[in-house]
Protein backbone atom coordinates (compact mmCIF):
# COMPACT_ATOMS: atom_id res chain seq x y z
CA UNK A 1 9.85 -110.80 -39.11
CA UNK A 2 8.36 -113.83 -40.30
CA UNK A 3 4.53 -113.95 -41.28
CA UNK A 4 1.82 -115.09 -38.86
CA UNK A 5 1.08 -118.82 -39.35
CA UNK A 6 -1.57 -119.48 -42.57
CA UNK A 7 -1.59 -115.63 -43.39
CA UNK A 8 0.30 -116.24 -46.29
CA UNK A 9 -2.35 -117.89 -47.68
CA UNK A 10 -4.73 -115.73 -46.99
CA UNK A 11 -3.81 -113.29 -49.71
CA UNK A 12 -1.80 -112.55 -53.23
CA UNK A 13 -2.74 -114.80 -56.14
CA UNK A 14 -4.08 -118.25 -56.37
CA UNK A 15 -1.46 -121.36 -55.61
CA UNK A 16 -1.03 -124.81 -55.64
CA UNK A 17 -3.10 -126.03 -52.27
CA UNK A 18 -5.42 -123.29 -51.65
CA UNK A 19 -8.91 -123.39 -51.14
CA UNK A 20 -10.82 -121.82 -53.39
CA UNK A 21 -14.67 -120.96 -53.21
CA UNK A 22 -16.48 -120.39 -56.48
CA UNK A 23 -19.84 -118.92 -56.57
CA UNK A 24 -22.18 -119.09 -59.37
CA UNK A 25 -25.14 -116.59 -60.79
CA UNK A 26 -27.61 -118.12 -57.69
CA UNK A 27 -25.48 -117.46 -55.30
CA UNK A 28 -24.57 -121.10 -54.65
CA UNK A 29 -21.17 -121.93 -53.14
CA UNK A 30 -19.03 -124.79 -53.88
CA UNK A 31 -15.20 -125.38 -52.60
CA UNK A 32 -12.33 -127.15 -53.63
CA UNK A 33 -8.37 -127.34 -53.31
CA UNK A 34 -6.52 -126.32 -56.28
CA UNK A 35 -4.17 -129.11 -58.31
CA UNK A 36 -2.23 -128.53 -61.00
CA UNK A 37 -3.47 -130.23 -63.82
CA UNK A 38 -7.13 -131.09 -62.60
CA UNK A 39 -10.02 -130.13 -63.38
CA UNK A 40 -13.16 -128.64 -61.47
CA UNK A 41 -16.46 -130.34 -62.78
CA UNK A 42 -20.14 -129.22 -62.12
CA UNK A 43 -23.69 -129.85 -64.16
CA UNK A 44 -22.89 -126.75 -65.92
CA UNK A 45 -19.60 -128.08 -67.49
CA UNK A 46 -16.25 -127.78 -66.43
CA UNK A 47 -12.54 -126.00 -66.36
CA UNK A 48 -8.93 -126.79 -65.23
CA UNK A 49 -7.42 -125.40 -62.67
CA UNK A 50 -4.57 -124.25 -64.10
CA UNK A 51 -6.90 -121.12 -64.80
CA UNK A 52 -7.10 -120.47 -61.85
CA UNK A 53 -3.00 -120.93 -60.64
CA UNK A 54 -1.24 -117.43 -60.19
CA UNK A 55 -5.21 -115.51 -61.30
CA UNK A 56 -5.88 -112.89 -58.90
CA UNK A 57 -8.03 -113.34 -56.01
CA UNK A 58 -11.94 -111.88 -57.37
CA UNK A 59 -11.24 -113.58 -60.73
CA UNK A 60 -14.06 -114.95 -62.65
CA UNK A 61 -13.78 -117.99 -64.59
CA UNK A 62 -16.43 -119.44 -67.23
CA UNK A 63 -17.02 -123.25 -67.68
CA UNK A 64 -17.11 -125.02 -71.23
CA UNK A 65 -21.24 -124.51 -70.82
CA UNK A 66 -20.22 -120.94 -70.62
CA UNK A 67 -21.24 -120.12 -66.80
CA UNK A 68 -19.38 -117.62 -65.10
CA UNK A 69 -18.23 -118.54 -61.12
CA UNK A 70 -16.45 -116.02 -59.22
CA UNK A 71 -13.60 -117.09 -56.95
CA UNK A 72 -12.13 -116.25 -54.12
CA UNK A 73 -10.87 -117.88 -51.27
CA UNK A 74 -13.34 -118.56 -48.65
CA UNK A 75 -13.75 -116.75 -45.27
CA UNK A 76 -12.70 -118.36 -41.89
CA UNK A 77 -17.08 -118.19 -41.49
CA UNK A 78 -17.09 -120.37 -44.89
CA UNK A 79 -14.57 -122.84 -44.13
CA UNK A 80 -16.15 -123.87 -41.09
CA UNK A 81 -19.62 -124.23 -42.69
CA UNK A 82 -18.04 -126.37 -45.24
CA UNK A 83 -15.73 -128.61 -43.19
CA UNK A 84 -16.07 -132.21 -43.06
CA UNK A 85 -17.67 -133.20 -39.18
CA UNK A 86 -17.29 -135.42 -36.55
CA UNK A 87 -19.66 -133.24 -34.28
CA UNK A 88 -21.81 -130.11 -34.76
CA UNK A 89 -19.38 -127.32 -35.15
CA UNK A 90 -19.62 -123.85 -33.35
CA UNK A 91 -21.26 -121.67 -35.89
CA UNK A 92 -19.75 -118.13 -37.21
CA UNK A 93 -21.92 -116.11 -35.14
CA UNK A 94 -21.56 -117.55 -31.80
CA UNK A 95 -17.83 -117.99 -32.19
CA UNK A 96 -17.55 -113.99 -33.29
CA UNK A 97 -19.14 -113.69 -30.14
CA UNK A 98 -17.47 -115.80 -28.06
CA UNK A 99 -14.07 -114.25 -29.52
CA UNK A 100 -15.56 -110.14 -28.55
CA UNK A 101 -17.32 -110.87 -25.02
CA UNK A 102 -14.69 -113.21 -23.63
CA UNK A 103 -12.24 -110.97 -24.87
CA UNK A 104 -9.61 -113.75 -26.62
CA UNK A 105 -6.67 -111.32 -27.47
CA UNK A 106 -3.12 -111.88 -29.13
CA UNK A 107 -0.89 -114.07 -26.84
CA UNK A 108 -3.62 -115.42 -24.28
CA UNK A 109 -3.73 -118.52 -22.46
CA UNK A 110 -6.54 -120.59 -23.48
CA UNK A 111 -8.19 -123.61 -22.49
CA UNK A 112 -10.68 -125.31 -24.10
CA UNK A 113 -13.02 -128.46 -23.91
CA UNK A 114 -14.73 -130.07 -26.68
CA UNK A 115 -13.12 -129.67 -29.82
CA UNK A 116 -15.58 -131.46 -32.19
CA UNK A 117 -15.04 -130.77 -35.36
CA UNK A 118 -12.16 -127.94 -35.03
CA UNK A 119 -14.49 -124.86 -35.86
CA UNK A 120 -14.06 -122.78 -32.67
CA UNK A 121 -10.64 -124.07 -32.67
CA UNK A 122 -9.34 -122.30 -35.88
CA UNK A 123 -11.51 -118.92 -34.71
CA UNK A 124 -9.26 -118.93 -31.26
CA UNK A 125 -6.09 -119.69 -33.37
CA UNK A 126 -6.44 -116.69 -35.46
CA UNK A 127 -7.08 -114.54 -32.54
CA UNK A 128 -4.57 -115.46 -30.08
CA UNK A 129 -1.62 -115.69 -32.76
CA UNK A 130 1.69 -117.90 -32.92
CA UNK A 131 2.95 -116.48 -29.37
CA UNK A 132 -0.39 -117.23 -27.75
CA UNK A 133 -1.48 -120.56 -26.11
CA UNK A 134 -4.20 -122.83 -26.85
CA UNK A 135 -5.03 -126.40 -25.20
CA UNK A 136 -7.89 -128.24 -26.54
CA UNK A 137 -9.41 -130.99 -24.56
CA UNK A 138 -11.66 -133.54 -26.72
CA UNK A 139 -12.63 -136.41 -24.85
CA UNK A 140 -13.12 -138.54 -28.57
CA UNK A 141 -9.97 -139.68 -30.19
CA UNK A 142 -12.70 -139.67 -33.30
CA UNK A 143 -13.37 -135.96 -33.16
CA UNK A 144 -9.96 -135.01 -32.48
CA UNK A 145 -8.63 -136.46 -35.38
CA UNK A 146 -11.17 -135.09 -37.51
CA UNK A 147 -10.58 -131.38 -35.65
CA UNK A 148 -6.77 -131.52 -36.32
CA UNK A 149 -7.07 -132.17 -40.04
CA UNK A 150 -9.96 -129.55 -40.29
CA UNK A 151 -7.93 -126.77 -38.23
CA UNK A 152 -4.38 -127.62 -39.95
CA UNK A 153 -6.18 -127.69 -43.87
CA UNK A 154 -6.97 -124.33 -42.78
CA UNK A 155 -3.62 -122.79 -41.41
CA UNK A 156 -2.02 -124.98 -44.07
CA UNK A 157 -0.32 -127.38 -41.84
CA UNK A 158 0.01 -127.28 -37.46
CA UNK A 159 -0.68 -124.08 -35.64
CA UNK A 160 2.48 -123.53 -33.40
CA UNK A 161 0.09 -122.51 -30.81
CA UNK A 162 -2.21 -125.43 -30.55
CA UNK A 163 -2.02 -128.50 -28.12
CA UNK A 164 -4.46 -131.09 -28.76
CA UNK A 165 -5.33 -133.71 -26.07
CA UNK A 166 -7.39 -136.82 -25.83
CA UNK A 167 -9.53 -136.84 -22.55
CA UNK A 168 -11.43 -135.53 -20.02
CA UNK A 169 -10.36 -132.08 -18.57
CA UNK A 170 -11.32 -132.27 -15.68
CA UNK A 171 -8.84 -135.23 -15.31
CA UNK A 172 -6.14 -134.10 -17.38
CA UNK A 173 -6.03 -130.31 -17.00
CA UNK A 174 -2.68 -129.76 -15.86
CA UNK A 175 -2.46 -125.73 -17.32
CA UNK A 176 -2.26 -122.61 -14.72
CA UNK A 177 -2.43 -119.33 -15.25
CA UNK A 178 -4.93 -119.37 -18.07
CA UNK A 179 -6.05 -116.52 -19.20
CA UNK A 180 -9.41 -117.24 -20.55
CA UNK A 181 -11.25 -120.96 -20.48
CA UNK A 182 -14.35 -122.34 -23.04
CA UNK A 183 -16.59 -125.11 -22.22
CA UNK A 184 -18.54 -126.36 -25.47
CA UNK A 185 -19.73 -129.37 -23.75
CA UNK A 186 -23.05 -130.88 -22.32
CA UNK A 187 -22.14 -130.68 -18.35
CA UNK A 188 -19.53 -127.52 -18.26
CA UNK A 189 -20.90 -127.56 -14.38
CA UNK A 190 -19.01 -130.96 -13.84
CA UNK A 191 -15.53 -128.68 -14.98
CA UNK A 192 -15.83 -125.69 -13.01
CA UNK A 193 -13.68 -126.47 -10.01
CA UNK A 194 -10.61 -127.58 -12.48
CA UNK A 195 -10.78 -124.44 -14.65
CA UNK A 196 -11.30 -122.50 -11.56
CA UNK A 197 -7.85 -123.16 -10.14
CA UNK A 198 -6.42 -122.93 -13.68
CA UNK A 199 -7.92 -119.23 -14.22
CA UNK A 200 -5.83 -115.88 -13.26
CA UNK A 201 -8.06 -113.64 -11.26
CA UNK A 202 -10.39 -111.49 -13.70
CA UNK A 203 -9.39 -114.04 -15.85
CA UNK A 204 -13.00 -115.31 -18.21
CA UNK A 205 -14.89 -118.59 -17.99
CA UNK A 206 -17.43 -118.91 -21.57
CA UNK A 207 -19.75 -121.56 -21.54
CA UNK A 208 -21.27 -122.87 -24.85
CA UNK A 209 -24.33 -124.72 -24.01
CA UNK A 210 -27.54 -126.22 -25.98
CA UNK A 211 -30.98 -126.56 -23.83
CA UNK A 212 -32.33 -124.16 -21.48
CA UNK A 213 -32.22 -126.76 -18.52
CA UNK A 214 -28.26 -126.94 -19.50
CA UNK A 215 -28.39 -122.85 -19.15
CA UNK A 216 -29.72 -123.03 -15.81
CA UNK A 217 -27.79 -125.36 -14.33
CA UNK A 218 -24.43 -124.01 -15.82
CA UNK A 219 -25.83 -120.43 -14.64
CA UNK A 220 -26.65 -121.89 -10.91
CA UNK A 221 -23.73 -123.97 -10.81
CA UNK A 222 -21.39 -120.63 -11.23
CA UNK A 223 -23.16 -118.72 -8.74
CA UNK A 224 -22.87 -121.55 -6.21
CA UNK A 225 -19.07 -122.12 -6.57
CA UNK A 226 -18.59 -119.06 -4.78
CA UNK A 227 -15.68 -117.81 -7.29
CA UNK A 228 -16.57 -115.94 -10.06
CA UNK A 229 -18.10 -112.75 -10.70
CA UNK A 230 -22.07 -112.60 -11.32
CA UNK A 231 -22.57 -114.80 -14.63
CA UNK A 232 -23.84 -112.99 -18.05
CA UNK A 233 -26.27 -115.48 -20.25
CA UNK A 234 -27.27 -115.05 -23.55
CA UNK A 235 -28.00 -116.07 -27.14
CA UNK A 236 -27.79 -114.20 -30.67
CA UNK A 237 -29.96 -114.44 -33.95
CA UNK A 238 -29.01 -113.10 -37.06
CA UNK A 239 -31.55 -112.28 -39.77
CA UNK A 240 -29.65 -111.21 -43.44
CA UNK A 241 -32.05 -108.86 -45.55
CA UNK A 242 -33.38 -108.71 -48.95
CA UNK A 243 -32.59 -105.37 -50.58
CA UNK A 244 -33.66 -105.15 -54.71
CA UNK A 245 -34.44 -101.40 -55.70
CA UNK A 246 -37.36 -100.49 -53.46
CA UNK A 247 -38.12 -104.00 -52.36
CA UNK A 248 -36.06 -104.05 -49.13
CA UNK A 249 -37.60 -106.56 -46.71
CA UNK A 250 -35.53 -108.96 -44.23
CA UNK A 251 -35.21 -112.77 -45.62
CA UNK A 252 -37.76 -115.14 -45.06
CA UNK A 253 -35.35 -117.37 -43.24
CA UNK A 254 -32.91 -116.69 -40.51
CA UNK A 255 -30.54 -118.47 -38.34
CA UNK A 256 -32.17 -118.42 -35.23
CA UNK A 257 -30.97 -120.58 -31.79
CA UNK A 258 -27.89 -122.46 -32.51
CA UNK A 259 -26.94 -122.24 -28.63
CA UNK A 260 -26.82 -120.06 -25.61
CA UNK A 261 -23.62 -118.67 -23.89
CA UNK A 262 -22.70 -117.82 -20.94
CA UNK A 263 -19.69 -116.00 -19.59
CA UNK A 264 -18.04 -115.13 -15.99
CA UNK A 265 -15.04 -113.07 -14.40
CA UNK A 266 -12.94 -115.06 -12.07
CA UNK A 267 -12.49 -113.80 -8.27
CA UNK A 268 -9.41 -113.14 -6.64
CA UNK A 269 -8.85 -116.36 -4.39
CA UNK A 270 -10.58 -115.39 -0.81
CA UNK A 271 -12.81 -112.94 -2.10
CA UNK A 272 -16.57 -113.59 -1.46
CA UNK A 273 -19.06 -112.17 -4.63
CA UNK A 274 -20.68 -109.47 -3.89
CA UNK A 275 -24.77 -110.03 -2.87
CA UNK A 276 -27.06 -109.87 -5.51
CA UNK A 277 -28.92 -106.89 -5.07
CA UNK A 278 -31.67 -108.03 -8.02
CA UNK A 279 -33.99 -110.57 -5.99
CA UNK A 280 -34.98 -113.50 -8.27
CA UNK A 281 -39.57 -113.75 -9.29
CA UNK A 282 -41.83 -115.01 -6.75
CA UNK A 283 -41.68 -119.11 -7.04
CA UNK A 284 -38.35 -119.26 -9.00
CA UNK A 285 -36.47 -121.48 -6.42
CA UNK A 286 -38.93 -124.31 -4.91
CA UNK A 287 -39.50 -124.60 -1.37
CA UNK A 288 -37.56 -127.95 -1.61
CA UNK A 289 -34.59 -126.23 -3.89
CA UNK A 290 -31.64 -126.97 -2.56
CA UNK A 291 -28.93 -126.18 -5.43
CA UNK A 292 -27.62 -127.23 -8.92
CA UNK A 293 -25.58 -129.67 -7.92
CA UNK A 294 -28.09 -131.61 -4.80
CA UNK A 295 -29.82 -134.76 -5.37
């Protein structure tokens, strides 16, 4: 049985091609690809990377200014920080939680729109496998270019999985039975009657948007189609910690909103949702409201 595509290099010692991410005594990352022959410079002095060739993942290596850098090979979470960009990319903690709530498992269908730089991309590659399906829509020839080099760097050449078009989706999307669909896009409300016919029943619609006036509309816009489920929005924050002996304190930074997210169960077709038994605040809909998608 052979190996899932790129998990070869994902472990065993250092070769010819892999990325490598080197960390010195601050903490500070830097990443390269290793060539035979070459050498790896910084302000601290350099070293070939021949030392590095067949050395054991966790090695440490020590520059001719005598500075040590540990290396390993960076994380799926670094790679994507690190990546050159055409577009913002999805960052680690809203695609680990894109993966978890709309449940992307090995083998599903997957449709997505807006590709930008490839970051989400390589996260739904990993976790839908070689005999799963993924079709990314990226309406910039630009971005898609820059997306397939990022995401086949990464799985160290193209994902067997992966179909990459240029365009609109809501003109080209030609897919059925799709298990789960993303929208990373600034009008995902403009999509939702293509993906809706593409969807199986209980199948899950994610939407990845910036601004809370794109939240509301995306949110409204769901409810009104009259086939999915009730929606679920939200955002996460992460906030690392300082821990030193008995000074244990959480960091003066932390990455706060990157984006909010919304997901949604598809309806079997001819099934009404159920009636909202929550009634929305006193003066939340106008007198003159008359949907998302009026006016």
């Amino acid at each position: 049985m052979s190996e899932p595509t790129g998990a070869a290099r994902r472990r065993g010692p250092f070769q010819v091609g892999d990325q490598v991410q080197l960390t010195d005594p601050k903490g500070r990352h830097y990443t390269f690809t290793l060539e035979a022959g070459k050498q790896f410079h910084t302000h601290k002095g350099a070293f070939p990377h021949d030392e590095l060739i067949g050395a054991p993942e966790g090695s440490v290596v020590r520059t001719t200014g005598n500075v040590a850098y540990l290396a390993l090979r960076p994380l799926l979470p670094d790679y994507v920080l690190s990546m050159p960009r055409g577009a913002a990319v999805v960052y680690p903690k809203d695609a680990g939680q894109i993966l978890a709530f709309a449940d992307i498992f090995p083998g599903a269908r997957v449709v997505e729109a807006g590709v930008g730089s490839g970051s989400l991309s390589s996260f739904l590659l990993r976790a839908i496998g070689d005999q799963g399906m993924l079709h990314s829509y990226e309406r910039r020839a630009d971005f898609a270019e820059i997306a397939q080099a990022n995401v086949e760097r990464y799985f160290g050449g193209p994902h067997p999985a992966w179909q990459l078009t240029v365009g609109d989706l809501q003109d080209n999307l030609s897919d059925t039975d799709v298990d789960r669909v993303i929208l990373d896009m600034l009008a995902p409300w403009e999509c939702l009657e293509a993906v809706s016919k593409a969807l199986v029943p209980g199948g899950i619609l994610c939407c990845y948007v910036a601004t809370t006036t794109q939240l509301a509309r995306t949110v409204e816009s769901i409810r009104e189609i009259g086939c999915f489920a009730e929606p679920q929005p939200w955002e996460s924050m992460i906030r690392n910690w300082h821990v030193e002996g008995l000074a244990v304190r959480p960091d003066h930074r932390m990455i706060g909103h990157t984006g909010f997210l919304v997901t949604a169960r598809r309806l079997a077709d001819g099934v009404e949702p159920p009636m909202r038994r929550r009634r929305p605040a006193k003066g939340a809909y106008g007198e003159d409201y008359e949907g998302p998608n009026k006016g």
